[in-house]
N, C-alpha and C. Protein backbone atom coordinates (compact mmCIF):
# COMPACT_ATOMS: atom_id res chain seq x y z
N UNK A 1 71.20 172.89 104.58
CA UNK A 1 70.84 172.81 105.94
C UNK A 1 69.70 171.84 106.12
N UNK A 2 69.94 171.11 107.38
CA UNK A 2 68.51 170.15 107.54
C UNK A 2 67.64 170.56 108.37
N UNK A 3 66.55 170.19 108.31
CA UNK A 3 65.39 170.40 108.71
C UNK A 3 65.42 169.30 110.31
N UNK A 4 65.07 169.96 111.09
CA UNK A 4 64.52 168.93 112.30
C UNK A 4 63.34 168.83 112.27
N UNK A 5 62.44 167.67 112.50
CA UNK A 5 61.34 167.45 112.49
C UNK A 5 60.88 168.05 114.09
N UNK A 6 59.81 168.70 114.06
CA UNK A 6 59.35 169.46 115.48
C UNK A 6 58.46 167.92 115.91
N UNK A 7 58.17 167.65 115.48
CA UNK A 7 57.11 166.27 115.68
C UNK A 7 57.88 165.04 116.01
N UNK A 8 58.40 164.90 117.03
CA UNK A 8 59.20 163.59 117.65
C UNK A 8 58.63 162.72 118.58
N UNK A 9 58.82 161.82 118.18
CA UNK A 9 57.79 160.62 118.63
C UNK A 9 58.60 160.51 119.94
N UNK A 10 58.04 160.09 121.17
CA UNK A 10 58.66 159.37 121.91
C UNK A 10 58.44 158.49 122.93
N UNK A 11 59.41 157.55 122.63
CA UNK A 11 59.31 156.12 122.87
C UNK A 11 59.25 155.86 124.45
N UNK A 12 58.06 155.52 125.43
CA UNK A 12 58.70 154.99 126.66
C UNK A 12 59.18 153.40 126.43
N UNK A 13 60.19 153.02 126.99
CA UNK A 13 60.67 151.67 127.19
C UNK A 13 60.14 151.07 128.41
N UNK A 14 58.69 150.07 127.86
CA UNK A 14 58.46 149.30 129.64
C UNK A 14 59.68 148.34 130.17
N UNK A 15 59.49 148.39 130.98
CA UNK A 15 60.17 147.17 131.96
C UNK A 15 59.53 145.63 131.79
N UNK A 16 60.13 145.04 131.45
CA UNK A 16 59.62 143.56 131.31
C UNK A 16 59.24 143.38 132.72
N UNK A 17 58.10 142.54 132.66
CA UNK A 17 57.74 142.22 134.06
C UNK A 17 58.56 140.84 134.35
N UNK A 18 59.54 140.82 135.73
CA UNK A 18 60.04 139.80 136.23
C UNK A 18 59.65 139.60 137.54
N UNK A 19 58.96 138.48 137.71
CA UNK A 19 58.30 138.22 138.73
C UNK A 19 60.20 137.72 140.02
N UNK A 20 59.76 138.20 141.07
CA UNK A 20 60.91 137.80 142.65
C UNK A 20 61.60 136.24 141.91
N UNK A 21 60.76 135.38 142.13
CA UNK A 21 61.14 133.68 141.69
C UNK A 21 62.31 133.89 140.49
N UNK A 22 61.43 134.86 139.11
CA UNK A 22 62.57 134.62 138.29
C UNK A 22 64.19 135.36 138.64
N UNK A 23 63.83 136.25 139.61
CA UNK A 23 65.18 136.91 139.92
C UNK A 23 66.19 136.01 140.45
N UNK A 24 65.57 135.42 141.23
CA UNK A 24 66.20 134.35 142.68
C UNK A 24 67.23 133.31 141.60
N UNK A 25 66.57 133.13 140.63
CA UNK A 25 68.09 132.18 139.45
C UNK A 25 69.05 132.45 139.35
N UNK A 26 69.73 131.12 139.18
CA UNK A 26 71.46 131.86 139.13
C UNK A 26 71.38 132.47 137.66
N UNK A 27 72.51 133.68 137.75
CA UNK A 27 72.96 134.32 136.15
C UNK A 27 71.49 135.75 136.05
N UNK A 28 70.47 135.79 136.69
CA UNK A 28 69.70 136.81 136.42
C UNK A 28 69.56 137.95 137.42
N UNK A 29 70.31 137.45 138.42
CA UNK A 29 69.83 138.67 139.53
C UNK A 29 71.02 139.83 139.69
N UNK A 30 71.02 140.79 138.69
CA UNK A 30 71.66 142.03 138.59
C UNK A 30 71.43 143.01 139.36
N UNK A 31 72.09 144.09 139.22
CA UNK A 31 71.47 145.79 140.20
C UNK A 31 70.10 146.49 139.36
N UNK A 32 69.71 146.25 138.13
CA UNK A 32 69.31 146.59 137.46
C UNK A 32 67.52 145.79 137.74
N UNK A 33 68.10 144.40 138.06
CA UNK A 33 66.81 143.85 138.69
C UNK A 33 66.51 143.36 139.44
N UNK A 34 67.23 143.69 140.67
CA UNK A 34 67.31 144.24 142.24
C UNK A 34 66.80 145.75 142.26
N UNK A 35 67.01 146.50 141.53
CA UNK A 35 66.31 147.59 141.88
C UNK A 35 64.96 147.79 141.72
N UNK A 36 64.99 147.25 140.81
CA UNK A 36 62.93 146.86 139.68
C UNK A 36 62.36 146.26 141.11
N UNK A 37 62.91 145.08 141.51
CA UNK A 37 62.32 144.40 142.27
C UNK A 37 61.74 145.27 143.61
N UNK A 38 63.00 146.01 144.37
CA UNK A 38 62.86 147.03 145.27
C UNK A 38 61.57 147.51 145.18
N UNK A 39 61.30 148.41 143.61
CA UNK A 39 60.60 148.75 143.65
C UNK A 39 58.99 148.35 143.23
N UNK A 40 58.73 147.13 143.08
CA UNK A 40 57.98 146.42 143.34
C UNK A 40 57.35 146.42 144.74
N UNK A 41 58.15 146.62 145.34
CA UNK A 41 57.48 145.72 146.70
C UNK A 41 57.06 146.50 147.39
N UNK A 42 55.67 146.40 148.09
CA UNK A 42 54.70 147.37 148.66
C UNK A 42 55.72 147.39 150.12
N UNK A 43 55.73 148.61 150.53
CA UNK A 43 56.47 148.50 151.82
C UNK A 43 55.70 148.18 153.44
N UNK A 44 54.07 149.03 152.68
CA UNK A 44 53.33 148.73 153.83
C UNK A 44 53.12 147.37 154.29
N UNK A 45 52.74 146.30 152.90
CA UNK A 45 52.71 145.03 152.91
C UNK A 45 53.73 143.99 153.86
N UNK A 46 54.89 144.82 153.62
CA UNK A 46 56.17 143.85 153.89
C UNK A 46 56.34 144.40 155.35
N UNK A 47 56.03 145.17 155.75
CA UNK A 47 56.14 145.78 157.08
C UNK A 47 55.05 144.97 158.32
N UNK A 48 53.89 144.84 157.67
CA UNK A 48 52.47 143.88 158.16
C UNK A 48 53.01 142.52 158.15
N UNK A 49 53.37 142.32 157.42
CA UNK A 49 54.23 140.66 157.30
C UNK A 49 55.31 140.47 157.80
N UNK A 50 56.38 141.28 158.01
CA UNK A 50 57.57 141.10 159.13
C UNK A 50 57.18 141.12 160.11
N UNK A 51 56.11 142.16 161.11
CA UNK A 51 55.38 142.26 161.88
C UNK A 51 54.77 141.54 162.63
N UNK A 52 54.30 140.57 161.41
CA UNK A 52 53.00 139.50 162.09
C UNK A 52 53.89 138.23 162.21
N UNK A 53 55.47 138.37 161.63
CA UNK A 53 55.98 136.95 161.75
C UNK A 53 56.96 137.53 163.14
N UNK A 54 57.34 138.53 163.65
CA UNK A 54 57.83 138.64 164.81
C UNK A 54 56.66 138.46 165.88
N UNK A 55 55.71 138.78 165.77
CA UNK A 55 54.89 138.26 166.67
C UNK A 55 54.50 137.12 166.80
N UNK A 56 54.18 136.15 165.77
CA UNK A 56 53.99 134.79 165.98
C UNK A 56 55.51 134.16 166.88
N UNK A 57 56.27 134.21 166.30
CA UNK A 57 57.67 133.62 166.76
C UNK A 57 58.00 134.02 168.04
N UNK A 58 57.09 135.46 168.62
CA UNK A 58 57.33 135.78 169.88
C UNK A 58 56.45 134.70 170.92
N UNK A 59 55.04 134.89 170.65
CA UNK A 59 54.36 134.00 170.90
C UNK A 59 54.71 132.52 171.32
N UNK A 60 54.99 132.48 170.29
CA UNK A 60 56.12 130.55 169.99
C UNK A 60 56.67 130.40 171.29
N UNK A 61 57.75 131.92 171.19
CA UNK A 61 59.08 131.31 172.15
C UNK A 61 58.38 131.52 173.46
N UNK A 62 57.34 132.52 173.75
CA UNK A 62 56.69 132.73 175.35
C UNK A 62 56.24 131.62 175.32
N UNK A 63 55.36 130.61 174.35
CA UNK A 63 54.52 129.46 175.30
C UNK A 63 55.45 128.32 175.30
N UNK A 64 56.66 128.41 174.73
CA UNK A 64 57.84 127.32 174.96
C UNK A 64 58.38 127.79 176.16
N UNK A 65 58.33 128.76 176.49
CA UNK A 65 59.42 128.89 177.84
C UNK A 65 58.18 128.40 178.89
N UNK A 66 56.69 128.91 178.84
CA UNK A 66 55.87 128.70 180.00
C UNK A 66 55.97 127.45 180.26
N UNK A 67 55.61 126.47 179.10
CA UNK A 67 55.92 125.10 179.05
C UNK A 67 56.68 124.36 179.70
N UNK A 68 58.36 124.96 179.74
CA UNK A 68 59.05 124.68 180.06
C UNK A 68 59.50 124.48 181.58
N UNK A 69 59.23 125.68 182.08
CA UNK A 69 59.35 126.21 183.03
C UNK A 69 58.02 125.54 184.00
N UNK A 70 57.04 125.16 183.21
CA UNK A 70 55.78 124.36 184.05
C UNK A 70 55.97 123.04 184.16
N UNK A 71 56.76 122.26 183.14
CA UNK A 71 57.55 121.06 183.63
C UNK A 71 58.45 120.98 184.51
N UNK A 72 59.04 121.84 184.52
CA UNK A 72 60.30 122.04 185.98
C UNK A 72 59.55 122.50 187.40
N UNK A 73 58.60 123.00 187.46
CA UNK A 73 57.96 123.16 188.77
C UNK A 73 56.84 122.06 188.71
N UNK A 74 56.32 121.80 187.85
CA UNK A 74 55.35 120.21 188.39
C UNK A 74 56.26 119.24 189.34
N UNK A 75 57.32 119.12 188.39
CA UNK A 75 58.58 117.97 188.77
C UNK A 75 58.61 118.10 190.07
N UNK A 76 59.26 119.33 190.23
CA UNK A 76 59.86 119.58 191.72
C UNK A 76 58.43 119.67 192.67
N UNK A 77 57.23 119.74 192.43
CA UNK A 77 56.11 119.58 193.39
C UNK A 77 55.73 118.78 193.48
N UNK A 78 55.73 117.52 192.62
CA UNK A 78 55.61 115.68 193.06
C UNK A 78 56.78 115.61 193.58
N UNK A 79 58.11 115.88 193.74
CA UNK A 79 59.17 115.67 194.44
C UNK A 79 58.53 115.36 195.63
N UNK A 80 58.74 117.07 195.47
CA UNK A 80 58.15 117.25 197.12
C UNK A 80 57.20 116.90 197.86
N UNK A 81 56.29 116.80 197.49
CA UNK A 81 55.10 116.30 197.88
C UNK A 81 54.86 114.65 197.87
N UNK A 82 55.85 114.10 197.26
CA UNK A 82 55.72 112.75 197.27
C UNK A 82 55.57 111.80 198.84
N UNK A 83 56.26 112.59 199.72
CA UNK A 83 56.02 112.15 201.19
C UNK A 83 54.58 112.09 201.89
N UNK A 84 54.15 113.74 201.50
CA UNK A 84 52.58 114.18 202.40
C UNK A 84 51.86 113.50 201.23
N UNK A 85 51.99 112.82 200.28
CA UNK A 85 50.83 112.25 199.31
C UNK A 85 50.84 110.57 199.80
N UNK A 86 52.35 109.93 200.21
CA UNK A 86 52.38 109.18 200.76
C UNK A 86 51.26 108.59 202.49
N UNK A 87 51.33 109.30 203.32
CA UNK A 87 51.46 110.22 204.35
C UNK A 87 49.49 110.19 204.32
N UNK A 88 49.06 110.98 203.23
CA UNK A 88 47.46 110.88 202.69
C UNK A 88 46.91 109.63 202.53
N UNK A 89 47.66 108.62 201.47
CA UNK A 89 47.09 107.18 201.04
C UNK A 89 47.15 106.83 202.37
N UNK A 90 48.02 106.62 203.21
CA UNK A 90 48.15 105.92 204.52
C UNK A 90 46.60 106.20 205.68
N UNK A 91 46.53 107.37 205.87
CA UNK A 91 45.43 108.27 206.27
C UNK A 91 44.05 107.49 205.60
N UNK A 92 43.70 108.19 204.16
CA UNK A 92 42.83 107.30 203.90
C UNK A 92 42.62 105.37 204.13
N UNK A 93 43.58 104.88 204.23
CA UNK A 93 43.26 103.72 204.35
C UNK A 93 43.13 103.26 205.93
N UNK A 94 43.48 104.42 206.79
CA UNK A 94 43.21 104.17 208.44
C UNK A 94 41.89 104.17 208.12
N UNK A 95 41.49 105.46 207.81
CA UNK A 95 39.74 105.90 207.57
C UNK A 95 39.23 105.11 207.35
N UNK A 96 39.28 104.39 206.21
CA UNK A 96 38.54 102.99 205.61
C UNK A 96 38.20 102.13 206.80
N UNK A 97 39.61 101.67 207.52
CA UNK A 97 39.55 100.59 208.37
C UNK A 97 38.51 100.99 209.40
N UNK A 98 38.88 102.67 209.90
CA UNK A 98 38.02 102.74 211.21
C UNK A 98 36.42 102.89 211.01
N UNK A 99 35.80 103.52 209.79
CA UNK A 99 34.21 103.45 208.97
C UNK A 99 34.20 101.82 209.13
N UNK A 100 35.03 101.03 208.56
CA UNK A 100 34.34 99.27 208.72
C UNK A 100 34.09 99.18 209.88
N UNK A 101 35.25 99.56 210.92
CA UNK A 101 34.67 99.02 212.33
C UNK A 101 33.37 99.75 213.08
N UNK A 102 33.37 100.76 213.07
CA UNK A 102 32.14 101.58 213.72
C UNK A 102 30.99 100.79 213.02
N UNK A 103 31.01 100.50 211.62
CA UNK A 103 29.68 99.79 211.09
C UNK A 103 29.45 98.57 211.84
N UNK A 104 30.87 97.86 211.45
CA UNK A 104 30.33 96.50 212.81
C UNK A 104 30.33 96.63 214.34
N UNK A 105 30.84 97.79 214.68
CA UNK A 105 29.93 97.68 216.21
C UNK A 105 28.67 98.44 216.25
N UNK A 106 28.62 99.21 215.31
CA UNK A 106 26.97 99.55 215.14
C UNK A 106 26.16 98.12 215.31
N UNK A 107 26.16 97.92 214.41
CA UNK A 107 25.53 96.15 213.93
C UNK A 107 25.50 95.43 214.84
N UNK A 108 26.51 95.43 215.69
CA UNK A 108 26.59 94.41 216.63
C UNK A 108 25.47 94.71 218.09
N UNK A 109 25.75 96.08 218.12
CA UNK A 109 24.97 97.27 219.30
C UNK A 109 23.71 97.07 218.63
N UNK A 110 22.87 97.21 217.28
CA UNK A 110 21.61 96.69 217.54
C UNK A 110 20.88 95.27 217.50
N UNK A 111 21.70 94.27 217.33
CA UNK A 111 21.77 92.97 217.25
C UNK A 111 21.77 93.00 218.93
N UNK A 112 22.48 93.54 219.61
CA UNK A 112 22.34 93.38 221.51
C UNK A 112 21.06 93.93 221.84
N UNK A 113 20.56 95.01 220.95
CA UNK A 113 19.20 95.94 221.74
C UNK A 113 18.45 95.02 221.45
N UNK A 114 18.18 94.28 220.55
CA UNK A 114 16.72 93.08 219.79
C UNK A 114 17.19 92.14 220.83
């Protein structure tokens, strides 16, 4: 009869460390290290980082649409306005004319009082 040894060693087997990059190769990425990897990955981490990239990209697309949408109403308000801005230059340049003349009949009115 044999004897069993009560004293048995036992062996843990580590996991080779494979960093994401080396998985991503063709010929290495198994279930075996897809799962390792799984469990690698901090979830809180990856949750803060999906997080913060849906919000940037939200961001993105709101100040692209404001943008957008602020070029299409500038447009259409020089449209419009292109008449009464017309309409203004004209105005100011009466003004001009009628300030020159009041100065020269000022001028002229105290040139008559002397």
């Amino acid at each position: 009869m044999k004897k069993h040894s009560k004293n048995t060693v036992v062996v843990e087997v580590q996991p080779e460390d494979v960093s994401p990059l080396e998985l991503l190769q063709p010929g290495k990425l198994n279930k075996r290290n897809v799962v390792r990897l799984i469990r690698k990955v901090d979830i809180k981490k990856l949750g803060l980082v999906a997080g913060g990239a849906a919000a940037a990209l939200s961001v993105i697309s709101l100040t692209g649409r404001y943008t957008f949408y602020k070029g299409i109403v500038s447009g259409e308000l020089k449209r419009q306005l292109a008449p009464v801005n017309k309409k203004l230059d004209e105005l100011k340049a009466q003004n001009a004319e009628l300030k020159a003349e009041v100065e020269r009949l000022q001028a002229r009115q105290t040139e008559e009082e002397k």
